[in-house]
Protein backbone atom coordinates (compact mmCIF):
# COMPACT_ATOMS: atom_id res chain seq x y z
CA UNK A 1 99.99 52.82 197.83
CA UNK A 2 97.83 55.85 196.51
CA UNK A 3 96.88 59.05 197.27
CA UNK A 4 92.98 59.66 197.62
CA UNK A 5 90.80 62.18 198.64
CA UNK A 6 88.87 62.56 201.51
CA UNK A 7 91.43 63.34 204.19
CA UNK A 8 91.10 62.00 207.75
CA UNK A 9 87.15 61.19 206.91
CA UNK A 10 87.79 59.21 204.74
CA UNK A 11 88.90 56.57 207.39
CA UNK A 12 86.26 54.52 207.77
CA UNK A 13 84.58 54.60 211.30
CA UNK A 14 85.99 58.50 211.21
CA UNK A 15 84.15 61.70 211.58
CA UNK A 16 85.36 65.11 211.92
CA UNK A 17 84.28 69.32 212.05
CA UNK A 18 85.54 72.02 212.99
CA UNK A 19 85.06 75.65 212.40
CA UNK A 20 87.84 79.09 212.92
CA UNK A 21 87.03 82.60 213.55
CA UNK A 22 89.84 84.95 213.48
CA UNK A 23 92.58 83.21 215.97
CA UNK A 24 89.99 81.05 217.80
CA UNK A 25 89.22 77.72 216.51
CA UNK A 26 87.78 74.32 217.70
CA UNK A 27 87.68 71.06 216.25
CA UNK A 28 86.22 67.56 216.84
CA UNK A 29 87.18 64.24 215.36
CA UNK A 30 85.12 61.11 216.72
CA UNK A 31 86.42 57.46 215.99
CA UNK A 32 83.08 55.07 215.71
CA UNK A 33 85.74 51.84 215.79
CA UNK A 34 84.83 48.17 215.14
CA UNK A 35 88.34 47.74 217.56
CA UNK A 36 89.72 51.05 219.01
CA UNK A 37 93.14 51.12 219.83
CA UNK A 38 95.28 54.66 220.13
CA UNK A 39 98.78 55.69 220.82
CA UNK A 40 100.20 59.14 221.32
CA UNK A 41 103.80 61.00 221.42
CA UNK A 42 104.26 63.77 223.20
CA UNK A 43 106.39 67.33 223.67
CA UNK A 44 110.09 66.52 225.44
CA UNK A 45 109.82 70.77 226.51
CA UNK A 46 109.93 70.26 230.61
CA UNK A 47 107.24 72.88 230.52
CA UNK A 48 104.06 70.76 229.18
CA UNK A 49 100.80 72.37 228.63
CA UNK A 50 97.71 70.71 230.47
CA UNK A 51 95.78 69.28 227.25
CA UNK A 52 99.07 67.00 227.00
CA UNK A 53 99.27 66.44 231.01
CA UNK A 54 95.47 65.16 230.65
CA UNK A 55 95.53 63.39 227.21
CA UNK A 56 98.90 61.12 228.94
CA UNK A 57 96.89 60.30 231.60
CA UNK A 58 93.84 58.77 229.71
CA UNK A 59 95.99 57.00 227.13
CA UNK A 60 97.52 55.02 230.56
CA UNK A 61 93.27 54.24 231.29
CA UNK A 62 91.76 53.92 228.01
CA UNK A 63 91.99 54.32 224.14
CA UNK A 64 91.01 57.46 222.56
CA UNK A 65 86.89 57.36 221.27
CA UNK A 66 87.54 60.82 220.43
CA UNK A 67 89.70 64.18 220.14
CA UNK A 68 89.02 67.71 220.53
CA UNK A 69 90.95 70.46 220.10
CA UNK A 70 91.12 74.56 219.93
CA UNK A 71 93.67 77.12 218.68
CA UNK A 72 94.01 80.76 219.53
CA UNK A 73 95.27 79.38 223.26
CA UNK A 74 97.76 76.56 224.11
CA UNK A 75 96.48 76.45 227.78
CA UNK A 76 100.47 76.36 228.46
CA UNK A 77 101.80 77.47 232.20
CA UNK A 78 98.86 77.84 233.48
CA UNK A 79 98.64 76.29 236.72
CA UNK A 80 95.50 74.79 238.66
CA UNK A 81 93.31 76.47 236.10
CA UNK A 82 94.74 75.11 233.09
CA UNK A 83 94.40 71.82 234.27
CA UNK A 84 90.55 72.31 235.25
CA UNK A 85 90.13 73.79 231.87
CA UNK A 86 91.76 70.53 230.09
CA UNK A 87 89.43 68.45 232.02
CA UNK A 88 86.62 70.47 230.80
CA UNK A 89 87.36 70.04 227.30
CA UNK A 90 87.52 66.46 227.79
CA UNK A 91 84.33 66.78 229.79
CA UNK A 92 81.72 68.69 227.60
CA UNK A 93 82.59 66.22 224.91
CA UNK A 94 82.51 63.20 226.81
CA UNK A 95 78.45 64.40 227.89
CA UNK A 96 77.83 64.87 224.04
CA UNK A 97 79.44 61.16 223.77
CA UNK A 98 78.01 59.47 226.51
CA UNK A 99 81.65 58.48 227.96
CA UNK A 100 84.35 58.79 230.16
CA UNK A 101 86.52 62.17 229.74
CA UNK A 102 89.04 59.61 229.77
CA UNK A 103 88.59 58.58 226.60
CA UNK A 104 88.60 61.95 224.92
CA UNK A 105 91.77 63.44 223.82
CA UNK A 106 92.95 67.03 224.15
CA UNK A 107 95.06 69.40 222.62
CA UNK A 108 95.23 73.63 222.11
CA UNK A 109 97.78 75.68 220.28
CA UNK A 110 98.61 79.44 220.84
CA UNK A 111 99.54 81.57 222.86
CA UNK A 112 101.56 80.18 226.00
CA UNK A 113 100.40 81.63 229.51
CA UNK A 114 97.18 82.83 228.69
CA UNK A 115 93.79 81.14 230.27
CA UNK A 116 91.35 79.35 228.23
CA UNK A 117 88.31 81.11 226.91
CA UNK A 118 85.52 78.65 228.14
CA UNK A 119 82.60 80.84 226.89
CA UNK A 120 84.06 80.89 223.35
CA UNK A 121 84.94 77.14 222.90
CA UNK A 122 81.40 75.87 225.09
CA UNK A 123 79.54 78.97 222.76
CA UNK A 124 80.64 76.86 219.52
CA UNK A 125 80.61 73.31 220.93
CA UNK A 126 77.01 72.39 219.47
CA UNK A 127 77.93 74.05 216.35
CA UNK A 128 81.02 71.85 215.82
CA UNK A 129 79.25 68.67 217.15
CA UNK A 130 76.41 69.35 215.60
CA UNK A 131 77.72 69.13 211.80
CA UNK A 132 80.10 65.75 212.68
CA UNK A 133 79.98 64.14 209.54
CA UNK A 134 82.48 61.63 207.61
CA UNK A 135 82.97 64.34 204.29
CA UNK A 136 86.01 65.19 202.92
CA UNK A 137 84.63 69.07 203.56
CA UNK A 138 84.72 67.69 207.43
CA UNK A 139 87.67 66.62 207.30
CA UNK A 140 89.11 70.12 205.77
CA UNK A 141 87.22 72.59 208.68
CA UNK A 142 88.96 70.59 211.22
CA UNK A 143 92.07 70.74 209.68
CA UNK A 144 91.74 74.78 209.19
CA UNK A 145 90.36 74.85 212.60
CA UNK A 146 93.78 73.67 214.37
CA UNK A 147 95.48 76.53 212.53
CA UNK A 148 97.39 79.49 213.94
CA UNK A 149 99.83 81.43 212.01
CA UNK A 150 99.72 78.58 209.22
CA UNK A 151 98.88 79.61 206.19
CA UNK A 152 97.94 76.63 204.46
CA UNK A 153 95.81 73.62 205.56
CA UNK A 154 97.84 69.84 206.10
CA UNK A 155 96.18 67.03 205.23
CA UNK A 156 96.78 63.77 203.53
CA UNK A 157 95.39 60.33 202.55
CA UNK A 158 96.54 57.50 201.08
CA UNK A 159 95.34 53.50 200.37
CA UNK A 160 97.44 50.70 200.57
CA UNK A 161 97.56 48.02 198.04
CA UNK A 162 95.83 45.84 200.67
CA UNK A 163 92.70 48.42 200.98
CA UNK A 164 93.84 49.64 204.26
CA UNK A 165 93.74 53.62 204.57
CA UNK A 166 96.06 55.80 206.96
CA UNK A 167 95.33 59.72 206.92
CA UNK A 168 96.72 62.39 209.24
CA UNK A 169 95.54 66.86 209.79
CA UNK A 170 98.53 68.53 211.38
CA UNK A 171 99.28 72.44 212.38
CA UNK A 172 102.36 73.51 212.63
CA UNK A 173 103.99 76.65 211.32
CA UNK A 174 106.30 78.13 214.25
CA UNK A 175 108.35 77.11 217.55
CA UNK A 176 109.29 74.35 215.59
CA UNK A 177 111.68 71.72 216.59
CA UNK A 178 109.73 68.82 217.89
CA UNK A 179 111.49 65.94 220.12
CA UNK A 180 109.20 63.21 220.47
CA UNK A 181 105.84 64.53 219.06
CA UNK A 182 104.83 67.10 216.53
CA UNK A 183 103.22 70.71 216.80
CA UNK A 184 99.79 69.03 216.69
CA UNK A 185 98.71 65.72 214.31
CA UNK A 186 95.82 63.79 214.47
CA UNK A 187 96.44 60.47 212.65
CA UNK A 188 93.76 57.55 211.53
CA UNK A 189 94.00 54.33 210.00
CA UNK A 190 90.67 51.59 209.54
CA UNK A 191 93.65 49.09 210.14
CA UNK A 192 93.54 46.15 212.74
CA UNK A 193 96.30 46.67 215.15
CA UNK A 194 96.62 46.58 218.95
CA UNK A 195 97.64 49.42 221.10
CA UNK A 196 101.10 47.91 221.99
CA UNK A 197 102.02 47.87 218.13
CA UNK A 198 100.87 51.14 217.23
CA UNK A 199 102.50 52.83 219.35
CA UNK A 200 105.70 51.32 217.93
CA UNK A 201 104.80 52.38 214.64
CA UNK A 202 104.10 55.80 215.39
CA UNK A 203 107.24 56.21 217.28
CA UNK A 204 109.08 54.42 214.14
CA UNK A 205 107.31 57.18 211.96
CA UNK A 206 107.60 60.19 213.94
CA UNK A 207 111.64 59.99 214.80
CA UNK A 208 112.03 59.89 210.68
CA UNK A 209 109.34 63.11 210.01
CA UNK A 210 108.08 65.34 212.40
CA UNK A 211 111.31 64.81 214.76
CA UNK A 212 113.38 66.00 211.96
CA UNK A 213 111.78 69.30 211.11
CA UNK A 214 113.10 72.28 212.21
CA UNK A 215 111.65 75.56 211.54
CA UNK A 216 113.43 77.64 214.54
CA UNK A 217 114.78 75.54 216.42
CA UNK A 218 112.13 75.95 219.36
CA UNK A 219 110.63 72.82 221.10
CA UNK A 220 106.98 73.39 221.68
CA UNK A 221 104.90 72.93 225.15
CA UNK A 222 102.28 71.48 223.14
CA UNK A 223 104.06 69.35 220.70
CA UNK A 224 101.71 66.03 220.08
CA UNK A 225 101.11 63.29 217.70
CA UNK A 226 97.92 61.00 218.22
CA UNK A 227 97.32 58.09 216.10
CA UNK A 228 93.71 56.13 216.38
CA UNK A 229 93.22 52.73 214.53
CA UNK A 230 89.50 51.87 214.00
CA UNK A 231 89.83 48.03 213.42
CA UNK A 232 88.28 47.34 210.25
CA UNK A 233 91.18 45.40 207.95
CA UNK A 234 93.98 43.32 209.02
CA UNK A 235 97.25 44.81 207.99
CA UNK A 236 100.81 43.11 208.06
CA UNK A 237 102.86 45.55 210.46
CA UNK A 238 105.47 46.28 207.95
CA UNK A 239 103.12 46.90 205.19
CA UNK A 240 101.82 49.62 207.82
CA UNK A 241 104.73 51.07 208.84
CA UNK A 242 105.62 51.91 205.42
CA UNK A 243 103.00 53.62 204.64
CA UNK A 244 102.24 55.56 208.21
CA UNK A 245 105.93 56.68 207.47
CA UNK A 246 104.51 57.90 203.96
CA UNK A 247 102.10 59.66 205.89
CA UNK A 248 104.05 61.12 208.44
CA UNK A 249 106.80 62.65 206.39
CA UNK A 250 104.96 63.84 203.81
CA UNK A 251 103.03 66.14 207.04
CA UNK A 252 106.32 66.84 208.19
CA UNK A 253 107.10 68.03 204.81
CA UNK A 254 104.13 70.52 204.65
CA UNK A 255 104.85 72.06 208.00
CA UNK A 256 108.39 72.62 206.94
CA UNK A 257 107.54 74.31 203.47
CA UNK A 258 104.79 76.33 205.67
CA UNK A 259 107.42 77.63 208.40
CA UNK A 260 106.61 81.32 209.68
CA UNK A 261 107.86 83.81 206.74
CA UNK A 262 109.04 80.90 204.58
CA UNK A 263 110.14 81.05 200.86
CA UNK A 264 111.97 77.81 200.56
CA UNK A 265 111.62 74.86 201.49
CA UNK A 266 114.91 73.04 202.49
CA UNK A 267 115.85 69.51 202.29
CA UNK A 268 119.20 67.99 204.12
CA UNK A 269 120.36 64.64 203.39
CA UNK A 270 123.70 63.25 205.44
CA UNK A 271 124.83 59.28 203.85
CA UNK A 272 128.05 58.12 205.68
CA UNK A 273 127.40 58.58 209.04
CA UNK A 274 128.91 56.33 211.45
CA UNK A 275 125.92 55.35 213.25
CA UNK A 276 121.81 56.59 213.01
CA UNK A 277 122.23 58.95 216.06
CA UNK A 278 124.68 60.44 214.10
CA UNK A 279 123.03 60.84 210.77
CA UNK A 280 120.29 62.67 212.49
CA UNK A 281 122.21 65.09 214.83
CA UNK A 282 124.20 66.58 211.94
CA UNK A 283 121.22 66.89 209.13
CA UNK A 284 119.67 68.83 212.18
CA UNK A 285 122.55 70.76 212.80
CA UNK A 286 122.21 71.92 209.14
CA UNK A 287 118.30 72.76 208.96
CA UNK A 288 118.27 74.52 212.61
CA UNK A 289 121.44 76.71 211.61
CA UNK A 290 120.40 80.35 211.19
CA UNK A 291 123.27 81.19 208.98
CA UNK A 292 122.17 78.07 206.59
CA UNK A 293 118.73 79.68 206.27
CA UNK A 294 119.35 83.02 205.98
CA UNK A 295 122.07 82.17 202.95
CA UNK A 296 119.45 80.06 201.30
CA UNK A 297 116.45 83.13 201.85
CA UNK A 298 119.60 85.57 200.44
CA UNK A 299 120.29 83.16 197.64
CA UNK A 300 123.76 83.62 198.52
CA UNK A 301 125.92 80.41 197.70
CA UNK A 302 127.69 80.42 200.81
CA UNK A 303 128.08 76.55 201.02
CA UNK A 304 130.91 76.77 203.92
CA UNK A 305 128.22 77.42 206.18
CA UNK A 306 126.91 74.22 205.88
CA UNK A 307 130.02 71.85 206.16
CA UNK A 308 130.70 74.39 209.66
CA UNK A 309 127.16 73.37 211.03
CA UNK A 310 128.19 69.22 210.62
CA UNK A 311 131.23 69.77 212.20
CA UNK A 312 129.56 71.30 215.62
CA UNK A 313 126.74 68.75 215.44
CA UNK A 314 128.36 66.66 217.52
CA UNK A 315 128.60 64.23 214.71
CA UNK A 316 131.74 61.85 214.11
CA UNK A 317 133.28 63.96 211.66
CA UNK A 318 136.64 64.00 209.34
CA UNK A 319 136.67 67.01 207.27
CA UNK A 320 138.99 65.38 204.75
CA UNK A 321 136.36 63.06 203.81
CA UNK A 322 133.53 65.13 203.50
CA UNK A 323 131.67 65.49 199.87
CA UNK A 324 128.68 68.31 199.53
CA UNK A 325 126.44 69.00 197.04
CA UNK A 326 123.60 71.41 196.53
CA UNK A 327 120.41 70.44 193.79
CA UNK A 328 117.82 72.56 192.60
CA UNK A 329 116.12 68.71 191.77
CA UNK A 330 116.66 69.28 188.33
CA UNK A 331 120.34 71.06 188.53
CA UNK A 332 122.95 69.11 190.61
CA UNK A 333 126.60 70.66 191.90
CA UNK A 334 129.48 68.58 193.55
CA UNK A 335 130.84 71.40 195.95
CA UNK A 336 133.31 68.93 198.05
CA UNK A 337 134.75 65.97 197.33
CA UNK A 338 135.87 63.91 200.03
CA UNK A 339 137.51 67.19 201.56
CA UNK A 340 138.50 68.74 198.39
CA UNK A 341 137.01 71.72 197.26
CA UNK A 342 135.84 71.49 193.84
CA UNK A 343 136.66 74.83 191.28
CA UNK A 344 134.37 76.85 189.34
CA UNK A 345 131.11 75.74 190.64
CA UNK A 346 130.40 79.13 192.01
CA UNK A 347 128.36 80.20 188.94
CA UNK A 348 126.22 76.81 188.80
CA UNK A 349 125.31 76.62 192.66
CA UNK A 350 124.34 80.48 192.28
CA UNK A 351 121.39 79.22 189.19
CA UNK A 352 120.03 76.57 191.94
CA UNK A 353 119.95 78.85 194.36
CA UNK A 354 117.49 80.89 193.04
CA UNK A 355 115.17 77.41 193.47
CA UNK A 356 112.21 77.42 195.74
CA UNK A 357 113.09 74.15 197.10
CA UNK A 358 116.83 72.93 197.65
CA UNK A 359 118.28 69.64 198.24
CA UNK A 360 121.66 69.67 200.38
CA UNK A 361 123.15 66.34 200.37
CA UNK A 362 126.62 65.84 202.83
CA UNK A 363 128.61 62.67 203.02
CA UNK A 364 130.42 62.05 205.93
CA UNK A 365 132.18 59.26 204.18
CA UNK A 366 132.94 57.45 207.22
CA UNK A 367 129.70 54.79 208.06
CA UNK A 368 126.63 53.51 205.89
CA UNK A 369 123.74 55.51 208.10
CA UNK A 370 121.68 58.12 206.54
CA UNK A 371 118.83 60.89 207.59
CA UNK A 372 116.66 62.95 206.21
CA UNK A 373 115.88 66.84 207.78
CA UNK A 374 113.68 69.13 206.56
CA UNK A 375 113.35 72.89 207.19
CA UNK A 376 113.44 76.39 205.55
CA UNK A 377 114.64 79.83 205.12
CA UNK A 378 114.74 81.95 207.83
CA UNK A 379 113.55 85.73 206.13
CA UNK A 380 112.59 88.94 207.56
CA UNK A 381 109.04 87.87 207.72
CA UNK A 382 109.43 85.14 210.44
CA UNK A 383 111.36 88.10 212.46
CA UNK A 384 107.96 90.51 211.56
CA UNK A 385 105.26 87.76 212.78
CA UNK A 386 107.38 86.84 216.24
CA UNK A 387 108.13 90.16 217.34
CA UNK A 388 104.17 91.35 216.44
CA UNK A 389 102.47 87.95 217.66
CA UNK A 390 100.73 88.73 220.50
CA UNK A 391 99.84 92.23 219.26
C-alpha cells in the first residue's frame, strides 16, 4: 500500500465541502456509489447525543448516500428539540438529494447541552452544497470544518496494491477516550463489500486505533465512526482489513499527537499479556494515567509510575516478571528486567525524555498477547482550554 493525495475525495464516487467560521462549522460528504453499503460504531457514554440516536436508526433502514455534519454544538442532552433538530439536518440535505432523511447521516461536536443554531447551519447549507466537488481542496474544508479545539486538520489516503483506495477525516482533540466509536471519522473506500462485512472490518479496525486513544480519559456523547464503501473494485477482505487498520490507526495517531495542550505524543506497547483483553486494559491504564502524562510533559524520568498504572489495570500481573523500557525511537533504555531493576539508567532515560514522541514498551512476561495505546502529555495548557471552554 501507498500513501496518495487527495484525502477522502479522492475515493472514487466521493465528494465533499465544508466551510468554518470561528467555532461554527458544517460539512457535507456525498457518496455517488456504483454499490453503497455503510456501517457505523458508535459512543458507549449512556448519555448519546441525537445526531447518533438518528444516524443508528437509518443505518437499521438504509445505507448511508450521504453525511452531514456541524461543529460549534454537539446537540448533546437536549431533549425533544435535539432530536427535531437531528432530523432536520438529515432533512434539508435529503431535499438537496432527492432522498430519504434516512439515508443521510448525522453528526455535531461541541458544546454538550446547548440547542442547535438552525439559522446558522440552514444560512450556509447552499454554500456548502453548492461547491460539492471530488478535489483534494474539498476534501481538506470538510475536514477543517469538523474541527473544534483541534489544531490541526486529520486526513489520510492510501492505495492498495490491488488499486483499491480507503481514506478517512476525523476531529478529535478533547474528552477523549472512545469505547466503541471515535470523536468523529468519516471513512471511504471505492471497494466492493457488503454491509454485513464492513461492519466487521470497521469494528476489527476501530478496537486496535481509535478505541485505544486516550487523551483524558473522558468518553464522548458524540463519539462515532462511519465507514461508506462505494462499490467500484473487488477487494479480498483481508487485503482490506489491513489496510482500513492502516487507516484507522494512523487517525488515531493524529488525534492523540493533537490532544488539548499536547507536547508529546505517547506511545504504550504491553507484549506478554495473558490474553487480548488484557493487553489492552493495561496499555490503557498507562496512557489514561495522569501521573504518566504529567511525568512525560515534566520530562521527569519517573518510570515507577508506569509499572504502578499496569498493576491497577486490572491486568493479570506478576511484578517479578515485569521488563520496561522507555525509547526516544532512536535511544532505547531497559529500566526492568523481568522484576529487576536495572542500575544507572537514570542519566540515559533523562536524554529520551526530552523527546517529543516516546515509546513505553512493558512486558508482562506471562502470555503471547500484545496492544498498542496511544496518548499524550497532560500540561498546563489542557487545564487552561477546559476550565476557559465555554467562555
Amino acid at each position: 500500500m501507498k500513501n496518495i493525495n487527495g484525502g477522502i475525495c479522492s475515493v472514487k464516487g466521493i465528494k465533499a465541502h465544508g466551510i468554518k467560521q470561528g467555532k461554527n462549522g458544517l460539512a457535507i460528504i456525498v457518496a455517488d456509489a456504483m454499490e453503497l453499503s455503510t456501517a457505523g460504531v458508535f459512543t458507549r457514554n449512556k448519555v448519546i447525543a441525537a445526531p447518533l440516536i438518528i444516524t443508528k436508526e437509518s443505518l437499521l433502514k438504509s445505507n448511508l448516500r450521504a453525511v452531514i455534519a456541524n461543529s460549534g454544538c454537539a446537540n448533546a442532552f437536549t431533549g425533544k428539540k435535539g432530536m427535531d433538530d437531528a432530523r432536520w439536518m438529515a432533512g434539508i440535505l435529503a431535499q438537496k438529494l432527492n432522498c430519504s432523511p434516512d439515508e443521510i447521516g448525522v453528526a455535531s461536536t461541541g458544546v454538550i447541552g446547548r440547542n442547535l443554531d438552525r439559522t446558522w447551519i440552514g444560512g450556509h447549507l447552499d454554500e456548502v452544497f453548492g461547491k460539492l466537488s471530488n478535489t483534494e481542496d474539498s476534501g481538506k474544508a470538510a475536514a477543517r470544518a469538523i474541527m473544534t479545539t483541534d489544531t490541526t486538520m486529520k486526513e489520510i489516503a492510501i492505495e492498495l496494491d490491488n488499486g483499491v483506495r480507503i481514506a478517512g477525516i476525523s476531529k478529535g482533540s478533547g474528552m477523549i477516550e472512545p469505547n466503541m466509536g471515535t470523536m468523529l471519522a468519516f471513512l471511504y473506500t471505492d471497494a466492493k463489500l457488503p454491509g454485513e462485512l464492513l461492519d466487521v472490518c470497521l469494528k476489527k479496525a476501530v478496537d486496535k486505533s481509535f478505541n485505544m486513544v486516550v487523551v483524558d480519559g473522558d468518553t464522548s456523547t458524540n463519539d462515532m465512526a462511519l465507514l461508506t464503501a462505494t462499490g467500484y473494485h473487488d477487494c479480498e477482505e483481508e487485503t482490506f482489513q489491513e489496510g482500513l487498520d492502516h487507516v484507522c490507526i494512523s487517525l488515531a495517531k493524529m488525534i492523540a499527537k493533537d490532544g488539548e495542550g499536547a507536547t508529546r505524543l505517547i506511545e504504550i506497547k504491553v507484549t506478554g499479556a495473558t490474553s487480548m483483553e488484557d493487553a489492552r486494559k493495561a496499555a490503557k491504564a498507562i496512557s489514561r494515567s495522569p501521573l504518566v502524562k504529567t511525568a512525560i510533559f515534566g520530562k521527569d524520568p519517573n518510570w515507577g509510575r508506569v509499572v504502578a498504572a499496569a498493576g491497577y489495570s486490572g491486568a493479570d500481573i506478576d511484578q517479578d516478571k515485569i521488563s520496561l523500557k522507555f525509547s526516544d525511537s532512536r535511544n532505547e533504555v531497559l529500566l526492568v528486567d523481568s522484576g529487576r531493576i536495572v542500575e544507572g539508567k537514570l542519566e540515559a532515560l533523562k536524554e529520551i525524555m526530552e523527546g517529543k514522541e516516546i515509546f513505553i514498551e512493558v512486558d508482562i512476561g506471562l502470555g503471547d498477547f500484545e496492544a498498542i495505546a496511544w496518548g499524550c502529555d497532560l500540561t498546563y495548557d489542557y487545564v487552561k482550554i477546559n476550565a476557559m471552554y465555554t467562555t
